[in-house]
Protein backbone atom coordinates (compact mmCIF):
# COMPACT_ATOMS: atom_id res chain seq x y z
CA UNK A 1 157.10 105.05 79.11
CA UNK A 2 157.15 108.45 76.85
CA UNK A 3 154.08 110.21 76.53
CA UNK A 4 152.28 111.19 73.47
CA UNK A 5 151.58 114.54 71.94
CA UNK A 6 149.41 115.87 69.35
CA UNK A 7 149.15 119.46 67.66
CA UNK A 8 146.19 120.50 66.22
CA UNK A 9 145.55 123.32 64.84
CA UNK A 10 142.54 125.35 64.61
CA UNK A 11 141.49 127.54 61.32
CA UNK A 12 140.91 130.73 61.83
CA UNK A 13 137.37 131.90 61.79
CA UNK A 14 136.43 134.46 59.31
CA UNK A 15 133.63 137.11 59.49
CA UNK A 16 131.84 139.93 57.43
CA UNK A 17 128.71 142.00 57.93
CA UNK A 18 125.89 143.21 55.31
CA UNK A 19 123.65 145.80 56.69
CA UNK A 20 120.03 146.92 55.42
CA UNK A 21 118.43 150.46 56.31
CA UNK A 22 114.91 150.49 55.45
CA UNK A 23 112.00 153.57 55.81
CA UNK A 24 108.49 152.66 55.58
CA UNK A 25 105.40 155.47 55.11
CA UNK A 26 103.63 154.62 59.18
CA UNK A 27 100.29 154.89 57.53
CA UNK A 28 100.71 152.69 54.10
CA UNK A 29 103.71 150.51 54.82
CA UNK A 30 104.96 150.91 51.49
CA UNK A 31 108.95 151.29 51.59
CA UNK A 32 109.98 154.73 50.98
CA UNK A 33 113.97 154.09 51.10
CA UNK A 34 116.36 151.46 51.12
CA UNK A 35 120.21 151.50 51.84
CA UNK A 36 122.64 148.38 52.01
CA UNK A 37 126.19 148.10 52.04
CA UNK A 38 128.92 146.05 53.52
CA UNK A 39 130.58 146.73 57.01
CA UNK A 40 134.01 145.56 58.80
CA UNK A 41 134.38 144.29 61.20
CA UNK A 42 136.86 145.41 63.94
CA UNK A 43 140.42 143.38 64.16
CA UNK A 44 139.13 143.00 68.06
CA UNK A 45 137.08 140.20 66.95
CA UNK A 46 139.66 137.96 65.80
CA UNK A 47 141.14 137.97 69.24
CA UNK A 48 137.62 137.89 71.27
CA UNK A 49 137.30 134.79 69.23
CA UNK A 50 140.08 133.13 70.21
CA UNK A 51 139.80 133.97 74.12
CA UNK A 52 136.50 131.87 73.80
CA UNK A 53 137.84 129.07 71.88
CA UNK A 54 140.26 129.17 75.27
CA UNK A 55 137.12 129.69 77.44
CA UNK A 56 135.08 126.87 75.78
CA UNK A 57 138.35 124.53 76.78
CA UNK A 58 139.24 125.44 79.91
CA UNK A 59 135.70 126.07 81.43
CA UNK A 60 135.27 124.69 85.17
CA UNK A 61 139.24 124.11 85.09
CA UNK A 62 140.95 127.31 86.34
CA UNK A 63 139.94 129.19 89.49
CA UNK A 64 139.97 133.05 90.76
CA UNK A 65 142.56 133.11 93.98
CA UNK A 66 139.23 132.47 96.36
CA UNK A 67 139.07 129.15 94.78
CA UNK A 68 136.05 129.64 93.20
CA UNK A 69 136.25 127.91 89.41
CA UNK A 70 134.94 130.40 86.59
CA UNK A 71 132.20 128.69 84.88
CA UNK A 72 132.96 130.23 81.57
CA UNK A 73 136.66 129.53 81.98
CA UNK A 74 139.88 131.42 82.45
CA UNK A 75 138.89 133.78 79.88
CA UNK A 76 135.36 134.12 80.61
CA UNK A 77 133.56 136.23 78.44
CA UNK A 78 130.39 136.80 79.78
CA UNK A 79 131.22 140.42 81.43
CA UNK A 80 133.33 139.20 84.16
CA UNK A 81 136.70 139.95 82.71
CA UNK A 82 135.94 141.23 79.25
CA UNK A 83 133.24 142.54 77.44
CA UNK A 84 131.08 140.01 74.72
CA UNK A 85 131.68 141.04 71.20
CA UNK A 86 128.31 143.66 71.24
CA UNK A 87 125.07 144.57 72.68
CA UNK A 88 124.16 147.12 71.29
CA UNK A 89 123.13 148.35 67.66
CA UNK A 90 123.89 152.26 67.72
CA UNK A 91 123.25 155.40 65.12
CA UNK A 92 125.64 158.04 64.79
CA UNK A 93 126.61 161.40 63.10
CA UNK A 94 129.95 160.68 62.68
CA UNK A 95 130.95 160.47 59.07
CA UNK A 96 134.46 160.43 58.50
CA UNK A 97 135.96 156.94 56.55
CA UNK A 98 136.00 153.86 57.80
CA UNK A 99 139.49 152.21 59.26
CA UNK A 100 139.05 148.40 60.10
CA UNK A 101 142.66 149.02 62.37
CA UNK A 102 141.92 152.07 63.78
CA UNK A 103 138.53 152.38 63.79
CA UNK A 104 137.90 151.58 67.46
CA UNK A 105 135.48 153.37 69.43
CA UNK A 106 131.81 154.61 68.66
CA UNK A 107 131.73 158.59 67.56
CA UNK A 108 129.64 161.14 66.84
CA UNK A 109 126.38 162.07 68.33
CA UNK A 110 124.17 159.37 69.52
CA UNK A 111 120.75 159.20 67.04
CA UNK A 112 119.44 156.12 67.29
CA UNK A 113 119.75 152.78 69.48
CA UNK A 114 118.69 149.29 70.22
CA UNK A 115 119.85 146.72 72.82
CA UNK A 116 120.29 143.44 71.16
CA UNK A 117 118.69 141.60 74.21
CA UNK A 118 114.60 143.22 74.02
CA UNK A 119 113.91 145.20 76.52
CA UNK A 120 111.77 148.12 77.90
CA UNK A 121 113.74 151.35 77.47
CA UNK A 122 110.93 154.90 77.21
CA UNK A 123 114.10 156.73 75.71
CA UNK A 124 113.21 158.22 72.35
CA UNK A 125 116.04 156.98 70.58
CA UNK A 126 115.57 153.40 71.68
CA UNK A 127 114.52 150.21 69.36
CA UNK A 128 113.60 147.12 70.38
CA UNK A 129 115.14 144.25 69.07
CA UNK A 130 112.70 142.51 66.55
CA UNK A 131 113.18 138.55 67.21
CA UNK A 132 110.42 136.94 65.66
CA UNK A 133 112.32 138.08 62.54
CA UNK A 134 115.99 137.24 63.64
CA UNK A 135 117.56 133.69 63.26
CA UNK A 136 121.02 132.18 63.50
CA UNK A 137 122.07 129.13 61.61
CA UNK A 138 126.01 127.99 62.20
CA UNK A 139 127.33 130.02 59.17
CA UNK A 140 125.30 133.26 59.60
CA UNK A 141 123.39 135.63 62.04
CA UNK A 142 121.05 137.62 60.86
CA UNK A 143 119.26 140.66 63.47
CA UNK A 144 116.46 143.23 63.27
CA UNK A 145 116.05 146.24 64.79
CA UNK A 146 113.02 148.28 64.26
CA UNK A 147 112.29 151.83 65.06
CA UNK A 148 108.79 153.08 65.72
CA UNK A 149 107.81 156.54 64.30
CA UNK A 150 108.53 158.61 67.40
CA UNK A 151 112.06 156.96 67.79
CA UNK A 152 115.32 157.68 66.56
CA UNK A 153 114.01 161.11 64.58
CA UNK A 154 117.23 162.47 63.22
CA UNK A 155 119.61 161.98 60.56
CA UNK A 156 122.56 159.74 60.98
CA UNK A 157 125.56 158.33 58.98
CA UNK A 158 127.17 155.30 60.54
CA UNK A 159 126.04 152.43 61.94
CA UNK A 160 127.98 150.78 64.73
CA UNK A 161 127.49 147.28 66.84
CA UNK A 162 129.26 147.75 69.71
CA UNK A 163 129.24 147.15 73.18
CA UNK A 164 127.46 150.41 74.61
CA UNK A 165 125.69 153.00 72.95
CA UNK A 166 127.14 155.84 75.07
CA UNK A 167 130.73 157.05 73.40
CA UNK A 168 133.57 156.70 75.48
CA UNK A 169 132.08 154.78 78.24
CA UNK A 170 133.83 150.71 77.74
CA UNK A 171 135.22 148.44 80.16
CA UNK A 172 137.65 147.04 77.70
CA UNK A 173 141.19 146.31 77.52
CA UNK A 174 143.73 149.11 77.01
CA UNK A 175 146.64 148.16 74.66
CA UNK A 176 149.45 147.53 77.08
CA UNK A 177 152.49 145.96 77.77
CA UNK A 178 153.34 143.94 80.84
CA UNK A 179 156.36 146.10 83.30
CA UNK A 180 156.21 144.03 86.31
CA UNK A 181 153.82 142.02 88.54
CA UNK A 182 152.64 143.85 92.01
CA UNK A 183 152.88 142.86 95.62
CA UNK A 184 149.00 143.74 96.30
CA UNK A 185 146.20 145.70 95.51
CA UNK A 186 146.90 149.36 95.65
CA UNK A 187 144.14 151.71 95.93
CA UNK A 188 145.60 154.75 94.18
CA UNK A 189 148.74 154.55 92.35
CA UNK A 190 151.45 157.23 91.32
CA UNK A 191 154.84 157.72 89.69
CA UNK A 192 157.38 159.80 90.69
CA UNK A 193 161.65 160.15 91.28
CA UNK A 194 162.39 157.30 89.97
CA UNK A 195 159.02 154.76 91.52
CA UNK A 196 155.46 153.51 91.57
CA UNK A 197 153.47 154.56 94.24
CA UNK A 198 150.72 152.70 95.80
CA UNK A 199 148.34 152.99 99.14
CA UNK A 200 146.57 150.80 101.21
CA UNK A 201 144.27 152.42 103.67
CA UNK A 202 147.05 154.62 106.21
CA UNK A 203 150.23 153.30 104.17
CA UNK A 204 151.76 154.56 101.42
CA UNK A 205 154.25 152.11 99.56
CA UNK A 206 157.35 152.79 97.45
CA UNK A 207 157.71 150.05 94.25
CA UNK A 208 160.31 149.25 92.22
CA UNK A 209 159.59 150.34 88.61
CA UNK A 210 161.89 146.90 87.96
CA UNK A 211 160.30 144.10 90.26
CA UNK A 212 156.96 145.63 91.39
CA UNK A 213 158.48 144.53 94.90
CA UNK A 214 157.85 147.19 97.77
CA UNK A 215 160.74 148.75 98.81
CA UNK A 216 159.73 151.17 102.06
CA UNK A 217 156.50 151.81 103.55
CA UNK A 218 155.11 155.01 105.39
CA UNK A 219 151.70 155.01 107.76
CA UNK A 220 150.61 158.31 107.95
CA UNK A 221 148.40 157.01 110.91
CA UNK A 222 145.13 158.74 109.40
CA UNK A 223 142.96 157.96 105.82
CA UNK A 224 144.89 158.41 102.79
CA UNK A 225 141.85 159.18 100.34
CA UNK A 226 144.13 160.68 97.23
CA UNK A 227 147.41 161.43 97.10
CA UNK A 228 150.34 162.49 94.73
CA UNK A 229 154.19 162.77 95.46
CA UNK A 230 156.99 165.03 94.70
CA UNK A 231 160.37 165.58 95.75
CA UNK A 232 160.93 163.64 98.57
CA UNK A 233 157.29 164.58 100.15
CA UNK A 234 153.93 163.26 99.59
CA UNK A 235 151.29 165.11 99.40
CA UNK A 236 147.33 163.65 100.36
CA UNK A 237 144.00 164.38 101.15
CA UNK A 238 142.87 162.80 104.27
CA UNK A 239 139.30 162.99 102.70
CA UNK A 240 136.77 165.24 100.86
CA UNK A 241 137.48 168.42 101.45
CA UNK A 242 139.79 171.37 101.76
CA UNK A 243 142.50 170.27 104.23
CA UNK A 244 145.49 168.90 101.98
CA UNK A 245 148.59 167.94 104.01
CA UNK A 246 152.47 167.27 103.46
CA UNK A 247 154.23 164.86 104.77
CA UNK A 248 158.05 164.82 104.26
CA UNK A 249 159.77 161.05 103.86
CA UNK A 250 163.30 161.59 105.75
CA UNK A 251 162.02 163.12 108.39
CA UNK A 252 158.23 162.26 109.23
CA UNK A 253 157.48 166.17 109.50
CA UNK A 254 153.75 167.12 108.68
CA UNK A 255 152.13 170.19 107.54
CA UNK A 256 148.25 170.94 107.21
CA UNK A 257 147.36 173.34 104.34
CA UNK A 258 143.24 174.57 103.88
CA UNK A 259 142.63 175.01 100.42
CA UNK A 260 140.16 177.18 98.51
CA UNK A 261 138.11 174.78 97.26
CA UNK A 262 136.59 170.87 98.03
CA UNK A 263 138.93 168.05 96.55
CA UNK A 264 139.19 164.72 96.23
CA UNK A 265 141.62 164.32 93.79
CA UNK A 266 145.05 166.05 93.03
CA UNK A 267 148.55 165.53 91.20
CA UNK A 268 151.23 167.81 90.32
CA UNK A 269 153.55 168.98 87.38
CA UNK A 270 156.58 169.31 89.85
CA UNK A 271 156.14 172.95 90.37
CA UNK A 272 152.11 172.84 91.14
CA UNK A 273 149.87 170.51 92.88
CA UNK A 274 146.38 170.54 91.21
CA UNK A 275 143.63 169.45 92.95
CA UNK A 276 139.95 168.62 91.31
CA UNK A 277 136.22 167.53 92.85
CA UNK A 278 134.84 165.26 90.85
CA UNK A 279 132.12 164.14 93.01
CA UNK A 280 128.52 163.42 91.41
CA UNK A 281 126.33 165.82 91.29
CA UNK A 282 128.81 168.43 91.54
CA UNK A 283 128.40 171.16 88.90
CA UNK A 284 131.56 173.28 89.11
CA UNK A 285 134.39 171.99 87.18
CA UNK A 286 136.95 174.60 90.09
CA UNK A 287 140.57 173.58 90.14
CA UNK A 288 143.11 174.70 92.72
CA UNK A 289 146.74 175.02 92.35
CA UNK A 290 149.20 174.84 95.02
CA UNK A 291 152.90 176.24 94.92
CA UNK A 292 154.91 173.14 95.58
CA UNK A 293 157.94 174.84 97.03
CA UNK A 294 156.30 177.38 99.62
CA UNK A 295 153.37 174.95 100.11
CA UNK A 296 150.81 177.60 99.77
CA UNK A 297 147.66 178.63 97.76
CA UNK A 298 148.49 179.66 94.26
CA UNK A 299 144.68 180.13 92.84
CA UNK A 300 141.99 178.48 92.15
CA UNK A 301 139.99 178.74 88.89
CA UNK A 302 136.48 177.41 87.59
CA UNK A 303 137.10 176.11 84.07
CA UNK A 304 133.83 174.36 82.42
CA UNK A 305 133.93 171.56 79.39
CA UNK A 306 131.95 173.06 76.54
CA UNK A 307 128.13 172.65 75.39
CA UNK A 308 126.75 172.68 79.17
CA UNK A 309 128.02 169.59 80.81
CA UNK A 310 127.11 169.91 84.59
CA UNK A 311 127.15 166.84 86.60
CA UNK A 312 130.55 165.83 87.68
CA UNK A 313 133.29 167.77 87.88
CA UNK A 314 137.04 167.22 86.75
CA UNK A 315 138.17 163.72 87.60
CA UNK A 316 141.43 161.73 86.80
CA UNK A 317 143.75 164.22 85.73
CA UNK A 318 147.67 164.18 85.04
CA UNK A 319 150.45 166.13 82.82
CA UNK A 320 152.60 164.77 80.05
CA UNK A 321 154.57 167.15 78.23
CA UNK A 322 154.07 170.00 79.65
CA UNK A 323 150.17 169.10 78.81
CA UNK A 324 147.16 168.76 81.45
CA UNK A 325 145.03 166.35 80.53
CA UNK A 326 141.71 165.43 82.60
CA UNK A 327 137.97 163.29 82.45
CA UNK A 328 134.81 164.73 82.57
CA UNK A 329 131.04 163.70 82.18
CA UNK A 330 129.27 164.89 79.26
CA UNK A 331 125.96 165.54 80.69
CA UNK A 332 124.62 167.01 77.78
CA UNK A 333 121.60 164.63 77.40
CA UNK A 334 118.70 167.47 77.37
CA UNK A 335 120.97 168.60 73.30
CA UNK A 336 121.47 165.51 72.09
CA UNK A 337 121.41 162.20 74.64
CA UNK A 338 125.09 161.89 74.31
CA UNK A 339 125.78 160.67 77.17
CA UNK A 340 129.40 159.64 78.71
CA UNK A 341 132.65 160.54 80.09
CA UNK A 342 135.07 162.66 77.93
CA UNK A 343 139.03 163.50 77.65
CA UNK A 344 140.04 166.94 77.02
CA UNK A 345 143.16 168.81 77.81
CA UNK A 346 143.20 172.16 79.98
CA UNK A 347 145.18 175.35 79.55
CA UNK A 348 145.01 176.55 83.23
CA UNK A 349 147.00 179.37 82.47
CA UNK A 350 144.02 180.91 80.26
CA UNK A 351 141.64 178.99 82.29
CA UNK A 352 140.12 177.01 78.73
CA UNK A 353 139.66 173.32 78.00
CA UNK A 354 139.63 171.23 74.80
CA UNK A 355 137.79 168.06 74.67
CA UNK A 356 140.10 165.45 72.69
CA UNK A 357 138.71 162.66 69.85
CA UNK A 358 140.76 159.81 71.89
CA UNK A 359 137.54 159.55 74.85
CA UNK A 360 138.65 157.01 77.43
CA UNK A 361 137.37 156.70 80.58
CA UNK A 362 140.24 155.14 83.04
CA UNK A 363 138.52 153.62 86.48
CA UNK A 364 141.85 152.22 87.59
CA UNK A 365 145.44 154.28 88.34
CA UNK A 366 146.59 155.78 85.19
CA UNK A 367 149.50 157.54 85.73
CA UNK A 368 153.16 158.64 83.32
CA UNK A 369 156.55 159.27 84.01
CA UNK A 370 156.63 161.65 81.31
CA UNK A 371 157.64 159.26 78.27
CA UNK A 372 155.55 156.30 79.06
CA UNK A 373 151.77 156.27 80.59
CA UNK A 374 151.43 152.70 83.06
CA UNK A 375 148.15 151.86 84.19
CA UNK A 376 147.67 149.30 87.20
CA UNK A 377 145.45 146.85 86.85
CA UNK A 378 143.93 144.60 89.84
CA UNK A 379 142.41 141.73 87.38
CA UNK A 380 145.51 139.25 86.71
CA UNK A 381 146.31 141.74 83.54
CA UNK A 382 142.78 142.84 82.54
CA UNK A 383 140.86 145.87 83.83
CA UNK A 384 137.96 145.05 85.53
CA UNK A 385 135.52 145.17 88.82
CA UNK A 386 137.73 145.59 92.48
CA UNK A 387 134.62 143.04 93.65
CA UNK A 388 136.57 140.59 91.43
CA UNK A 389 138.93 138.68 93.01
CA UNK A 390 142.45 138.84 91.36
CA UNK A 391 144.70 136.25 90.41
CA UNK A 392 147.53 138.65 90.00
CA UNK A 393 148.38 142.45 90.21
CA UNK A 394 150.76 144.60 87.74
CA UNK A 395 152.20 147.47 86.08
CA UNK A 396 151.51 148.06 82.28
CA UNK A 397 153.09 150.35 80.27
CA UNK A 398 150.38 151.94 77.64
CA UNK A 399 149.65 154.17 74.62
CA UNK A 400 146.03 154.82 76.09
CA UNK A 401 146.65 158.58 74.48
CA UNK A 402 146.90 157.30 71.86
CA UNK A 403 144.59 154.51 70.78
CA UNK A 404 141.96 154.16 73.33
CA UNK A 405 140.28 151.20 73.72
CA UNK A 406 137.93 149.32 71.76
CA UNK A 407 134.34 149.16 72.48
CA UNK A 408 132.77 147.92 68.60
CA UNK A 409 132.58 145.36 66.78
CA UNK A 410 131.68 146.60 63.44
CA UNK A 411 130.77 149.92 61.98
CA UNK A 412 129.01 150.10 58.44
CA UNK A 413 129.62 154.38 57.04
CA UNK A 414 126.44 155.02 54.59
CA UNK A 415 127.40 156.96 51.43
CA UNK A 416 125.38 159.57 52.71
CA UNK A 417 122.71 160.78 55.68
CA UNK A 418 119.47 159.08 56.25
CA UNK A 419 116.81 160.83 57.80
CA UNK A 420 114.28 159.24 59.49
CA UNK A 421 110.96 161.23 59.93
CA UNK A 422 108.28 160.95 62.50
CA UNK A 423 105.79 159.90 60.11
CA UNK A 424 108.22 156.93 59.46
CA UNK A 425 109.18 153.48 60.78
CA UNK A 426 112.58 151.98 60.17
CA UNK A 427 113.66 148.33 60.41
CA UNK A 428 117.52 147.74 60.05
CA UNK A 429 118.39 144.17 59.37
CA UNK A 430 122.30 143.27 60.29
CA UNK A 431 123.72 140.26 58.82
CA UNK A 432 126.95 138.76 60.13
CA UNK A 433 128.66 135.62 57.87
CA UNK A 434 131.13 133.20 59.30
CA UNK A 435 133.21 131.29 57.44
């Protein structure tokens, strides 16, 4: 007996946004100022929607390797694997045009924000989401924000909803392309000669670029906390500190070098190794370098990130190009509450730094072999939590340089700066249509 099959196909859902910017006098109520205009909204959408058309069927049906089923199904989108569409309402100074396509991150200087959900936030930029005013019917949304008079003082140009109101800071999905599934769960991972690398506790493995299967293993019989290999030698910290030792592969020979300064990070450019501390609450952004072939100190230099940031230090750092490119956190909240990690690329040679549009922040391996950059992700293909079990493990190739990642959902540029005053209150009212 043959089976039956039926195709059905789903229209696509459409959306647009309308936004409203209104200033009232605090002591009369009578509206002072009034912007609208229409928004985009961000190409990301049209996928998120999708994913939970696939959630909505297959919720309760597939399972995370525990065996535990996922509610919200395989593609669960309520912050497990990927972020929901926004949360946040956010005010910027950035002012340059608007690009549906390209358009993917929030930028500028943070003036103004307000979570979606209401809650009790003493910042002075925060509003509080007005719901006895907001409504939802099946072919619009319509939200309020409202300011009080001594939040969000400033002037601002766009008007983003995204998914945090601190730039650069999104657990989203990098743009990537699938290179091969992984054995395991590596805890640091590397390129170099030819291979991934990956560790596990003592062990170092070697990975086929190919097959992602592991292809020799090495215990170094102590804690591998960072690591980075070159030439037929790796190269690891055993933890925080200032003891960095070699270990060469034929032979099993090891040699203990004390550097200048505290690490717990390093990579190299095949002639240095670089080491950074990005611990929190560390204020010096130091970097030592390492002569690869004599295994010895080369120097060790303090270079800062502009406009004061002092918390972390440098974190995540690798070459491409000839280029040294590195994460920091922008802990320059006491200027202007901008608040987040940040890309730049450092000249260690003149001992300067310059912080780069693209901000990313990667918390998993990203690593290049000079023409591609991978990334290796623990959530069966999407970054994620290491709490969260994973159905699978892989290489991706990306163009993280490149594009980023998205964290909005729309962004509405005004045709000029509004300035809200603290003798003023300001209601913004954000309509979303679905058709």
């Amino acid at each position: 007996m043959s089976g039956f099959s039926e195709i059905v196909k789903l229209n696509p859902i459409e959306l647009s946004g309308h936004v409203t910017v209104e200033l009232f006098d605090a002591l009369t109520g009578k509206m002072q100022e009034q912007i609208k205009g229409k928004n985009f909204i961000s190409v990301k959408a049209a996928e998120l929607l999708r994913r939970m058309q696939i959630a909505a069927l297959t919720a309760g049906v597939a399972k995370y390797s525990v065996g535990q089923p996922v509610a919200n199904g395989y593609y669960s989108y309520n912050g497990s694997w990927f972020s929901p569409f926004f949360q946040y309402l956010v005010l910027t100074d950035y002012a340059s045009a608007e690009a549906s396509t390209t358009d993917t991150l929030v930028r500028g200087n943070v003036k103004g924000y307000c979570n979606y959900a209401p809650s009790v936030d003493t910042s002075l930029l925060a509003g509080y989401a007005n719901q006895e005013e907001a409504w939802a019917i099946p072919s619009q949304a319509h939200m309020v924000f409202d300011f009080a008079t001594d939040k969000a003082n400033g002037t601002f140009r766009s008007i983003y909803l995204a998914s945090s109101y601190t730039p650069g800071i999104y657990n989203g999905e990098y743009k990537k392309t699938f290179k091969c599934k992984a054995v395991r769960n590596y805890g640091n991972t590397q390129y170099s000669g030819g291979y991934f690398w990956g560790k596990v506790g003592n062990i170092i493995y070697k990975i086929s670029m190919t097959t992602g299967e592991e292809v020799a293993s090495y215990d170094m019989l102590e804690t591998v906390y960072a690591f980075t290999v070159n030439s037929g030698f790796l190269y690891y910290l055993p933890a925080v500190g200032t003891t960095l030792k070699r270990y060469q592969f034929s032979g099993g020979e090891k040699t203990t070098l004390t550097i200048t300064r505290t690490s717990d990070y390093l990579f190299n450019d095949g002639t240095y190794i670089y080491t950074f501390y990005g611990i929190s609450g560390n204020a010096n952004h130091y970097i030592n370098r390492i002569t690869i072939s004599t295994f010895t100190m080369e120097s060790n230099k303090d270079i800062s990130p502009p406009d004061g940031q002092n918390y972390y230090g440098w974190q995540y750092g690798y070459f491409k190009g000839g280029v040294m490119y590195a994460v920091f956190y922008d802990n320059a909240a006491t200027v202007d509450a901008q608040t987040g990690y940040r890309f730049a690329t450092i000249d260690y040679a003149a001992g300067t730094c310059t912080v780069q549009a693209s901000d990313w922040y990667p918390n998993i391996g990203l690593f290049t072999d000079g023409t591609y950059d991978y990334v290796f992700l623990s959530n069966a293909g999407f970054m994620g939590s290491g709490s969260y079990a994973a159905v699978n493990y892989g290489f991706y190739t990306t163009d993280i340089l490149a594009t980023g990642n998205y964290n909005i959902f729309s962004r509405k540029l005004l045709s000029a700066d509004v300035t809200k005053a603290n003798n003023q209150t300001m209601k913004i009212s954000y309509d979303i249509f679905i058709s």
